[in-house]
N, C-alpha and C. Protein backbone atom coordinates (compact mmCIF):
# COMPACT_ATOMS: atom_id res chain seq x y z
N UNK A 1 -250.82 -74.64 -1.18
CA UNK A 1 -249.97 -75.69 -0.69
C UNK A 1 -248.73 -75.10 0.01
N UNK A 2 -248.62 -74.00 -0.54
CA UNK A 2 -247.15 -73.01 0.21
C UNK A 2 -247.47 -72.73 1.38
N UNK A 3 -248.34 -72.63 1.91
CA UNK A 3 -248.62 -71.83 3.18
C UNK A 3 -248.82 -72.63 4.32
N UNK A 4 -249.69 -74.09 3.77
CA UNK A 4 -249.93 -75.34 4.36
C UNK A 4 -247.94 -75.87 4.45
N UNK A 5 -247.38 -75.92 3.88
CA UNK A 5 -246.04 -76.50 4.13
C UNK A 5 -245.24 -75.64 5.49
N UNK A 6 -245.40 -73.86 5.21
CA UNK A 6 -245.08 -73.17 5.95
C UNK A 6 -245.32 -73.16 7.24
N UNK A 7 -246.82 -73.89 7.32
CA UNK A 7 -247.03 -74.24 8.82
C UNK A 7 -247.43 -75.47 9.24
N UNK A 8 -246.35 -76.47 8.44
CA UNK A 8 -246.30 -77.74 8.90
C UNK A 8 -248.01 -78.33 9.15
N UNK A 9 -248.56 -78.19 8.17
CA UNK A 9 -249.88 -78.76 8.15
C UNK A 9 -249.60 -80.23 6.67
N UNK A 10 -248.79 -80.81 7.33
CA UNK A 10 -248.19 -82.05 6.02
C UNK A 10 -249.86 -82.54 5.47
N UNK A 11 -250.83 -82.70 6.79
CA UNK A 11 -252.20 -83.33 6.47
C UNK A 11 -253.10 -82.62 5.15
N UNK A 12 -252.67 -81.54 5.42
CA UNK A 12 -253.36 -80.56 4.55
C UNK A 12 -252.58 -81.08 2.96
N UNK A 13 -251.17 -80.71 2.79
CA UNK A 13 -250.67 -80.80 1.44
C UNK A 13 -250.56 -82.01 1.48
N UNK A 14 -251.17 -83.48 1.97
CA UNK A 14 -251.12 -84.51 1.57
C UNK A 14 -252.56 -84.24 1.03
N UNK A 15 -253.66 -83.86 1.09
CA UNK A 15 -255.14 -83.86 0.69
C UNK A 15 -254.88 -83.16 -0.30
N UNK A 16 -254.45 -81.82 -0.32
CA UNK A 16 -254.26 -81.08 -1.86
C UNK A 16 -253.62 -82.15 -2.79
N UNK A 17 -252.84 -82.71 -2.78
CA UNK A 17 -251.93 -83.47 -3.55
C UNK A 17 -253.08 -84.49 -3.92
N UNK A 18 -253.71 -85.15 -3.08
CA UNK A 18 -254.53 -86.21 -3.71
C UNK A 18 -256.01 -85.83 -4.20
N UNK A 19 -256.38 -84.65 -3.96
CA UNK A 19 -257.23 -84.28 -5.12
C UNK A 19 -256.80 -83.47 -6.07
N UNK A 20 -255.14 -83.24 -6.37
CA UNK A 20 -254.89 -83.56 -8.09
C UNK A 20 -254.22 -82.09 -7.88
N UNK A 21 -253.85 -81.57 -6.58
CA UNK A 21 -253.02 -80.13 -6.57
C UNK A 21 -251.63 -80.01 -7.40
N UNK A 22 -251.13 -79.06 -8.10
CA UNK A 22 -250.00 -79.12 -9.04
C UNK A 22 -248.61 -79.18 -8.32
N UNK A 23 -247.90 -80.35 -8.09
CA UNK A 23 -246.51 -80.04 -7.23
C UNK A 23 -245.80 -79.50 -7.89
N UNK A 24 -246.33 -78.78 -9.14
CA UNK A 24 -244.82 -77.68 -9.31
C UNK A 24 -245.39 -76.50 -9.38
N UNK A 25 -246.84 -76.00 -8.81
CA UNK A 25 -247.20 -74.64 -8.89
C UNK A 25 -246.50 -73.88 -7.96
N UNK A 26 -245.84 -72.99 -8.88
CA UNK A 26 -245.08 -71.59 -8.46
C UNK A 26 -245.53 -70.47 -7.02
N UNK A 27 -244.99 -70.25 -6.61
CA UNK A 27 -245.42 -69.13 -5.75
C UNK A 27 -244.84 -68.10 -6.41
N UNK A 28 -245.39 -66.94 -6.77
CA UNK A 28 -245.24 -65.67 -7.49
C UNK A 28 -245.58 -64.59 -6.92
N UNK A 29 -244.70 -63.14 -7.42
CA UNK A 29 -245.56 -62.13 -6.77
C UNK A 29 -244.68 -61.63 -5.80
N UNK A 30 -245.26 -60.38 -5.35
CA UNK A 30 -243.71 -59.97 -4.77
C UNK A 30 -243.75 -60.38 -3.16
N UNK A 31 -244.92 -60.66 -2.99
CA UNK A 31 -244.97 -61.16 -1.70
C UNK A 31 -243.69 -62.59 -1.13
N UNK A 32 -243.49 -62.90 -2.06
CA UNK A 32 -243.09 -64.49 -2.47
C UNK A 32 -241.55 -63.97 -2.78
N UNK A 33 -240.69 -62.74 -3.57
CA UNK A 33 -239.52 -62.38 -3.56
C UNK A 33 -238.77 -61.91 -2.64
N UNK A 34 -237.54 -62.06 -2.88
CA UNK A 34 -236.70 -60.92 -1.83
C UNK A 34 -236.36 -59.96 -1.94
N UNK A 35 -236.70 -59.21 -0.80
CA UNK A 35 -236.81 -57.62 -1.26
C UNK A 35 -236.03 -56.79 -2.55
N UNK A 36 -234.83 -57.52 -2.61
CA UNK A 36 -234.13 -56.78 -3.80
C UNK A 36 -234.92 -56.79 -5.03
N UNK A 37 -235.29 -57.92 -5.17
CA UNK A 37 -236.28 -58.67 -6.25
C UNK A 37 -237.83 -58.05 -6.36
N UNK A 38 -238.39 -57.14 -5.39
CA UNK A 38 -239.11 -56.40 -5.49
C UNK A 38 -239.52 -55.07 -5.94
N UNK A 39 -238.58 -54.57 -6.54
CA UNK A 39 -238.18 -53.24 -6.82
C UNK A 39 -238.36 -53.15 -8.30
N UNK A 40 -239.03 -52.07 -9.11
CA UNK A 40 -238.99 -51.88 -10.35
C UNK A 40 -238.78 -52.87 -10.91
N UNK A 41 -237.27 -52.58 -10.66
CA UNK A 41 -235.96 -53.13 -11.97
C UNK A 41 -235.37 -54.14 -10.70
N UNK A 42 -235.50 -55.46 -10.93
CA UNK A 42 -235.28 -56.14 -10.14
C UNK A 42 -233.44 -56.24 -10.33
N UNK A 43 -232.78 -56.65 -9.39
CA UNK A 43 -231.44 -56.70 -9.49
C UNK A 43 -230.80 -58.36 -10.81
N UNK A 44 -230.12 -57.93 -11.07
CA UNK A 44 -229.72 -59.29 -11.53
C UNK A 44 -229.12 -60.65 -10.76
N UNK A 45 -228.79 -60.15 -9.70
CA UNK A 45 -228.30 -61.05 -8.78
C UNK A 45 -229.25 -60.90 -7.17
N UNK A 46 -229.22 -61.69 -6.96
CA UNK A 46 -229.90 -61.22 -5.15
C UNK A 46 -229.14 -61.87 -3.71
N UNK A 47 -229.60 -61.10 -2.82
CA UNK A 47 -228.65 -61.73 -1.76
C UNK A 47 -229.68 -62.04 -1.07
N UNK A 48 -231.23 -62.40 -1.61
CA UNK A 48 -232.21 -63.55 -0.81
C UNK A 48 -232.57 -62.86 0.88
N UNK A 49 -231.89 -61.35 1.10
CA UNK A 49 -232.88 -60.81 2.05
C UNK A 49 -234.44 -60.54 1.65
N UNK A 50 -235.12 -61.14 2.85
CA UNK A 50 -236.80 -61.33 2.95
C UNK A 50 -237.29 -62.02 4.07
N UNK A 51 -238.26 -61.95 4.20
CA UNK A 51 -238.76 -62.59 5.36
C UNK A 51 -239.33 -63.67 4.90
N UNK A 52 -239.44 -64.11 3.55
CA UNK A 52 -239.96 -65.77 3.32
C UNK A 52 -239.63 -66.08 2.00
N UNK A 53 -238.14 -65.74 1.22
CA UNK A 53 -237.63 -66.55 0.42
C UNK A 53 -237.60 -67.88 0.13
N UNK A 54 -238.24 -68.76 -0.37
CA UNK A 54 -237.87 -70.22 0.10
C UNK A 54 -238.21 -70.61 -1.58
N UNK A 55 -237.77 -70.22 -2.55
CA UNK A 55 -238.30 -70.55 -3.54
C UNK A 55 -239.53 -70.45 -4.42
N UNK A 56 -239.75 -71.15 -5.06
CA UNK A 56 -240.83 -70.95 -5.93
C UNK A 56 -241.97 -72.22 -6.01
N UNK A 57 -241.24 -73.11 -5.59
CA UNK A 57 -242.22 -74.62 -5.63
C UNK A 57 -242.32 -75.34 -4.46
N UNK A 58 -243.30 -76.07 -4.34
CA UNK A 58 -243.89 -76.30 -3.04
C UNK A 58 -242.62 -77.51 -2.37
N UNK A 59 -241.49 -78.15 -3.13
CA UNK A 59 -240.88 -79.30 -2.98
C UNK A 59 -239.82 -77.72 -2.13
N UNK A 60 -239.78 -76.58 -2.69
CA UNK A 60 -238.36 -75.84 -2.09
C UNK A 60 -238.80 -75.62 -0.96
N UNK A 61 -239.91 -75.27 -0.76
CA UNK A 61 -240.22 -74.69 0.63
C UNK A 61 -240.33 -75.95 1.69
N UNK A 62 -240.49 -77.03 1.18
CA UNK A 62 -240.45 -78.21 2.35
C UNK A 62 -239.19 -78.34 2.67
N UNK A 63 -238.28 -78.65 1.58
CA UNK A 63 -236.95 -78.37 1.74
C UNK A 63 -236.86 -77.15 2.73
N UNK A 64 -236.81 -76.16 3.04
CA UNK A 64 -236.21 -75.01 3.44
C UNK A 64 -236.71 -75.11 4.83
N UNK A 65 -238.39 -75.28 4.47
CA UNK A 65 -239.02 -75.62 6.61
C UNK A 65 -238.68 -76.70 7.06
N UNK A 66 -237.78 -77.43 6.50
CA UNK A 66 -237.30 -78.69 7.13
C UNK A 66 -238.89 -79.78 7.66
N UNK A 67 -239.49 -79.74 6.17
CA UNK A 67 -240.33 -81.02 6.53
C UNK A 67 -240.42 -81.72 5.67
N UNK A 68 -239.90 -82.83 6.34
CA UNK A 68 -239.36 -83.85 5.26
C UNK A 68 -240.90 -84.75 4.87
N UNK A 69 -241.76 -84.98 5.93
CA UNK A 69 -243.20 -85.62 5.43
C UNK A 69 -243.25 -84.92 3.89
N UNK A 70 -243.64 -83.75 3.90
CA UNK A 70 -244.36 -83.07 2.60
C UNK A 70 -243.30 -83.60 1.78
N UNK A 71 -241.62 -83.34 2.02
CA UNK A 71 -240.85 -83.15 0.47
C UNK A 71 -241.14 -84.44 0.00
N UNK A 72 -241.16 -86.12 0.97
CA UNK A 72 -241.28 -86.80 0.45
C UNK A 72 -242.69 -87.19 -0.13
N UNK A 73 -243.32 -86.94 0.27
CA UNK A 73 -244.92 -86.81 -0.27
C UNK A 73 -244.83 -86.22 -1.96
N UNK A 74 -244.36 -84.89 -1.83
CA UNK A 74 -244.23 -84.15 -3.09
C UNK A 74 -243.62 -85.24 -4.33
N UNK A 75 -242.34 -85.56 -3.30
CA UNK A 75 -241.22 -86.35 -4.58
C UNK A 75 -242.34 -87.48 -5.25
N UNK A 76 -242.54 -88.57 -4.04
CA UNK A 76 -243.45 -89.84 -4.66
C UNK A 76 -244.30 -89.26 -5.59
N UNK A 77 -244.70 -88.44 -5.76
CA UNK A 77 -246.15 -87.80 -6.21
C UNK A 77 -245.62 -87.18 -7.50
N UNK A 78 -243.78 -87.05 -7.77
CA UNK A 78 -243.62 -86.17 -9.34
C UNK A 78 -242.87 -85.12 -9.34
N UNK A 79 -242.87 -84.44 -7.91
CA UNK A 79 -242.17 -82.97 -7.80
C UNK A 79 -240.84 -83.19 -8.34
N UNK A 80 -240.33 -82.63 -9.32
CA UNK A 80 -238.86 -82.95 -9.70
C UNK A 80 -237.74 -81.70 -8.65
N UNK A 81 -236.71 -82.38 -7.67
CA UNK A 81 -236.04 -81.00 -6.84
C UNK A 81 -234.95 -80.77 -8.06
N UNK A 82 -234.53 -80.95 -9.44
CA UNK A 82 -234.10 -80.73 -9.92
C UNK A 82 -234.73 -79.83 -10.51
N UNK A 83 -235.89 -78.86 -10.67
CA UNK A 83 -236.04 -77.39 -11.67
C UNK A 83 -235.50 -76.58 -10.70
N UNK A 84 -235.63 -75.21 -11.88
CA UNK A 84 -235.03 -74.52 -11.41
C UNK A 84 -235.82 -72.97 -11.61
N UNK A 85 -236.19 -72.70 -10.22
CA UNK A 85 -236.94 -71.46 -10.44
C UNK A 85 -236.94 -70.45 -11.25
N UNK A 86 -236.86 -68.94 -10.76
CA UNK A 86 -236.64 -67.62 -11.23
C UNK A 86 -235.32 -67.53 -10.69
N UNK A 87 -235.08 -67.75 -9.72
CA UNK A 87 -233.31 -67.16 -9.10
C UNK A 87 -232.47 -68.62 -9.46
N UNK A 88 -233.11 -69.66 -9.17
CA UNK A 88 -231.79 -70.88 -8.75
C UNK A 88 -232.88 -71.93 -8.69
N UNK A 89 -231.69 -73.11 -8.54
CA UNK A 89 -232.33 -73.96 -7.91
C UNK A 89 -232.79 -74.59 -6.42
N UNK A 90 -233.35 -75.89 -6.43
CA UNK A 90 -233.89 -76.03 -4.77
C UNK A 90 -232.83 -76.61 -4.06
N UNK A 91 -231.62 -76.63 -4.33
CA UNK A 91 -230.49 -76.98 -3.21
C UNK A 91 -229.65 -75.41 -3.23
N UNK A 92 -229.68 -74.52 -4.32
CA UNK A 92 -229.08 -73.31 -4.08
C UNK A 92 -229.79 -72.36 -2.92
N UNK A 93 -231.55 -72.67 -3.19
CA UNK A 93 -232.33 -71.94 -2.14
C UNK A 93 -231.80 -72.56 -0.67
N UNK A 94 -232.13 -73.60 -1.10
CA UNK A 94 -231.91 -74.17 0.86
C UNK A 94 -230.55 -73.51 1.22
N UNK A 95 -229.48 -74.02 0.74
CA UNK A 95 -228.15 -73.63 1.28
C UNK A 95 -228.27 -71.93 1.63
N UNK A 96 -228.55 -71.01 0.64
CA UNK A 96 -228.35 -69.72 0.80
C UNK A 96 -228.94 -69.48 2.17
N UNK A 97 -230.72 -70.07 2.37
CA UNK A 97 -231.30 -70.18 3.76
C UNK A 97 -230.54 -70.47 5.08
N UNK A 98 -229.65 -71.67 4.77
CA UNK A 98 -228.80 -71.91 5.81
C UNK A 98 -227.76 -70.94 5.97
N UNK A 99 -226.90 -70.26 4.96
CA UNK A 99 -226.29 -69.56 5.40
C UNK A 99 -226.19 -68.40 5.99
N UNK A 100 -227.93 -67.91 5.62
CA UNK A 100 -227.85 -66.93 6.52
C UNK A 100 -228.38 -66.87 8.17
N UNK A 101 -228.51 -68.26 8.53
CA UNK A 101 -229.67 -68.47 9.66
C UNK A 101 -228.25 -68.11 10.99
């Protein structure tokens, strides 16, 4: 569903969603961290350099690609934007995104 949001395929994560896809499954893995966060001993703090930080749940990353079809799809459907990942939450991800754009 992460990857379908990433490239604005809303059609796609509206079909996952209605045959019963999890709106709070995680993206994990270091592919999915920022580089600091990849290392051994991950840092305790991060400054969210990476080439595709956007959180951990499929509601952050709609948030972050700016598509609002999916986030609201997600929300109706359960996604709570109130958890809170491994680093933060999904208004700390977005903002940090914006600040560095």
């Amino acid at each position: 569903m992460h990857f379908a949001i990433a490239y604005e395929n809303s059609k796609l994560v509206r079909k996952l969603v209605e045959i019963g896809a999890d709106v709070h499954q995680r993206a994990n893995g270091k592919f999915f961290m920022p580089i600091d966060q990849q290392w051994p001993i991950p840092r305790a703090k991060t400054n969210f350099e990476g080439l595709s930080y956007f959180g951990e749940y499929p509601l952050t990353w709609a948030a972050c690609c700016d598509d609002e079809p999916s986030y609201n799809l997600l929300v109706k459907h359960g996604a709570d934007p109130n958890l809170q990942d491994t680093l933060e939450t999904i208004f700390c991800t977005c903002l940090s995104s914006e600040i560095n754009l």
